[in-house]
Protein backbone atom coordinates (compact mmCIF):
# COMPACT_ATOMS: atom_id res chain seq x y z
CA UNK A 1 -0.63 10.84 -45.18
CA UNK A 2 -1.23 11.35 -41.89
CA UNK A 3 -0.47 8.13 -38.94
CA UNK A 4 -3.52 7.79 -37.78
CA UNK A 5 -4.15 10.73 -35.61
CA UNK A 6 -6.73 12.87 -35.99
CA UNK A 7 -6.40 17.03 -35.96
CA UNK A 8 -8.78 19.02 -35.93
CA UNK A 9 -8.32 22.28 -38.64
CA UNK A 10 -8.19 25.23 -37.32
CA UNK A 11 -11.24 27.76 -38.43
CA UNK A 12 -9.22 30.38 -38.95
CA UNK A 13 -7.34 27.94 -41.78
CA UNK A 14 -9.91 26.69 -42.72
CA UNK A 15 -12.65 29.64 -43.16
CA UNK A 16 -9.72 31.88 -44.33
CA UNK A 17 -10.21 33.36 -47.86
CA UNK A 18 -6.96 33.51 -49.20
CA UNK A 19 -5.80 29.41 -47.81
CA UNK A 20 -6.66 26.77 -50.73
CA UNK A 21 -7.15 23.26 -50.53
CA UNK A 22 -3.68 22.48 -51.15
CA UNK A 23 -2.22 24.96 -48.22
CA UNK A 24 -4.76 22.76 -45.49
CA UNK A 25 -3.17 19.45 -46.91
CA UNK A 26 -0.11 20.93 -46.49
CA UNK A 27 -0.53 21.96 -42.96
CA UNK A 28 -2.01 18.59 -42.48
CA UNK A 29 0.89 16.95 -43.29
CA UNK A 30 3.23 19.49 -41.05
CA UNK A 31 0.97 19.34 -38.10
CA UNK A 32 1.40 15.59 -38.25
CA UNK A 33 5.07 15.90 -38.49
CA UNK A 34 5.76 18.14 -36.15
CA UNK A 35 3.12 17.55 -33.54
CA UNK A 36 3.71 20.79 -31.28
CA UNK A 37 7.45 20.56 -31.42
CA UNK A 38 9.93 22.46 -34.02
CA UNK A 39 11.36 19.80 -36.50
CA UNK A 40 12.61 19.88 -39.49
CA UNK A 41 10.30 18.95 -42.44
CA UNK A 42 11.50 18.69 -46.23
CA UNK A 43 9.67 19.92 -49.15
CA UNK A 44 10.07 16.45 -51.18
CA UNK A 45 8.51 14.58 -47.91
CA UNK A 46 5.73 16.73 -48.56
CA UNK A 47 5.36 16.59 -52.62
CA UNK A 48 5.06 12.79 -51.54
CA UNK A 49 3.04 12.24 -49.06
CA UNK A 50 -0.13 14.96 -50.50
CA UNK A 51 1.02 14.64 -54.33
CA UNK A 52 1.42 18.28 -55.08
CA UNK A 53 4.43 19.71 -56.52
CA UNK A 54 7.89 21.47 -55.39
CA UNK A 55 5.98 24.64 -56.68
CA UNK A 56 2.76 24.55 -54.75
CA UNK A 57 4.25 23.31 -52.03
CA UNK A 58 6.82 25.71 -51.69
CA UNK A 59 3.62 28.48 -52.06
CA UNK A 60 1.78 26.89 -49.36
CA UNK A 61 4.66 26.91 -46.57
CA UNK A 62 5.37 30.18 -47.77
CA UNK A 63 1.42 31.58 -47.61
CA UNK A 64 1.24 29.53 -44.11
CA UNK A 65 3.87 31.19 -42.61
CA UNK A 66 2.51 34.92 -43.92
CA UNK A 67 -0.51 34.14 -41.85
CA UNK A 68 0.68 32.83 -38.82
CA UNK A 69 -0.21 29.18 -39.32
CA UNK A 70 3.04 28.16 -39.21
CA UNK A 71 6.24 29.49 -38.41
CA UNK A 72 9.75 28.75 -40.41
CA UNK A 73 13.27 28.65 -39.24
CA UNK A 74 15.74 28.53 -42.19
CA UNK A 75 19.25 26.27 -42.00
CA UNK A 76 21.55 26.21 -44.46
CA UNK A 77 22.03 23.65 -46.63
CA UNK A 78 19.61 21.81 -44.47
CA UNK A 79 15.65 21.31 -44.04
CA UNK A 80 13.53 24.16 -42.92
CA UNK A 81 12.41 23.84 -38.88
CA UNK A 82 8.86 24.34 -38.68
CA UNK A 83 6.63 24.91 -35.32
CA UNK A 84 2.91 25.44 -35.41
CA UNK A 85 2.01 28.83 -34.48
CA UNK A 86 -2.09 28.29 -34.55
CA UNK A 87 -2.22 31.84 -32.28
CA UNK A 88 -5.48 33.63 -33.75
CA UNK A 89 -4.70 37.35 -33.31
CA UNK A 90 -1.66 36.88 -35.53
CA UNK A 91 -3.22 35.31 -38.66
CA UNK A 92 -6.31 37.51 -37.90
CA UNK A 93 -4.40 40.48 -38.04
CA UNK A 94 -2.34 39.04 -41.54
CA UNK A 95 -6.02 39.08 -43.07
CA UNK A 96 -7.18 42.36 -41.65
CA UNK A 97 -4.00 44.17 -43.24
CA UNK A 98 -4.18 42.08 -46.91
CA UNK A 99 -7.87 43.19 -46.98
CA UNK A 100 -6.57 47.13 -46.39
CA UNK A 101 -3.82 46.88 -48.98
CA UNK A 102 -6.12 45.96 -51.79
């Protein structure tokens, strides 16, 4: 999965409630993609390369992107652009306002 480099998880991903096994690999495999430039990575790249499916994929880039983890730019007919956005106050604050709406 990833090309040899190593990352190191962020704590806020990591210690976060609500993020799952399956949204870390996925992150994993973005961060490695992307490095800490905005390219385009494709769901099916993904499902490969951490052997989840279109499904939890798809909830994983969505739930990263909620939190600030990530941050998506939608082309059409074309692969989502993705950038890591590892900037603490924003997923802190995502948490702080899920935990007053329940």
């Amino acid at each position: 999965m990833m090309s040899g480099d190593w990352y190191k998880v962020p704590s806020e991903l990591f210690n976060c409630p609500y993020m799952s096994k399956a949204d870390i690999m996925v992150w994993a495999y973005v961060a490695d993609r992307v490095k800490w430039e905005e390219r385009a990575v494709s769901v099916p790249s993904i499902m490969q390369a951490t052997e989840l499916s279109r499904r939890t994929v798809q909830q994983s880039l969505r739930k990263l992107c909620e939190y600030g983890f990530l941050q998506a730019t939608e082309r059409a007919g074309r692969c989502t652009v993705y950038k890591q956005t590892l900037i603490r106050w924003k997923a802190q604050e995502s948490i702080e306002m899920r935990r007053q709406a329940q």
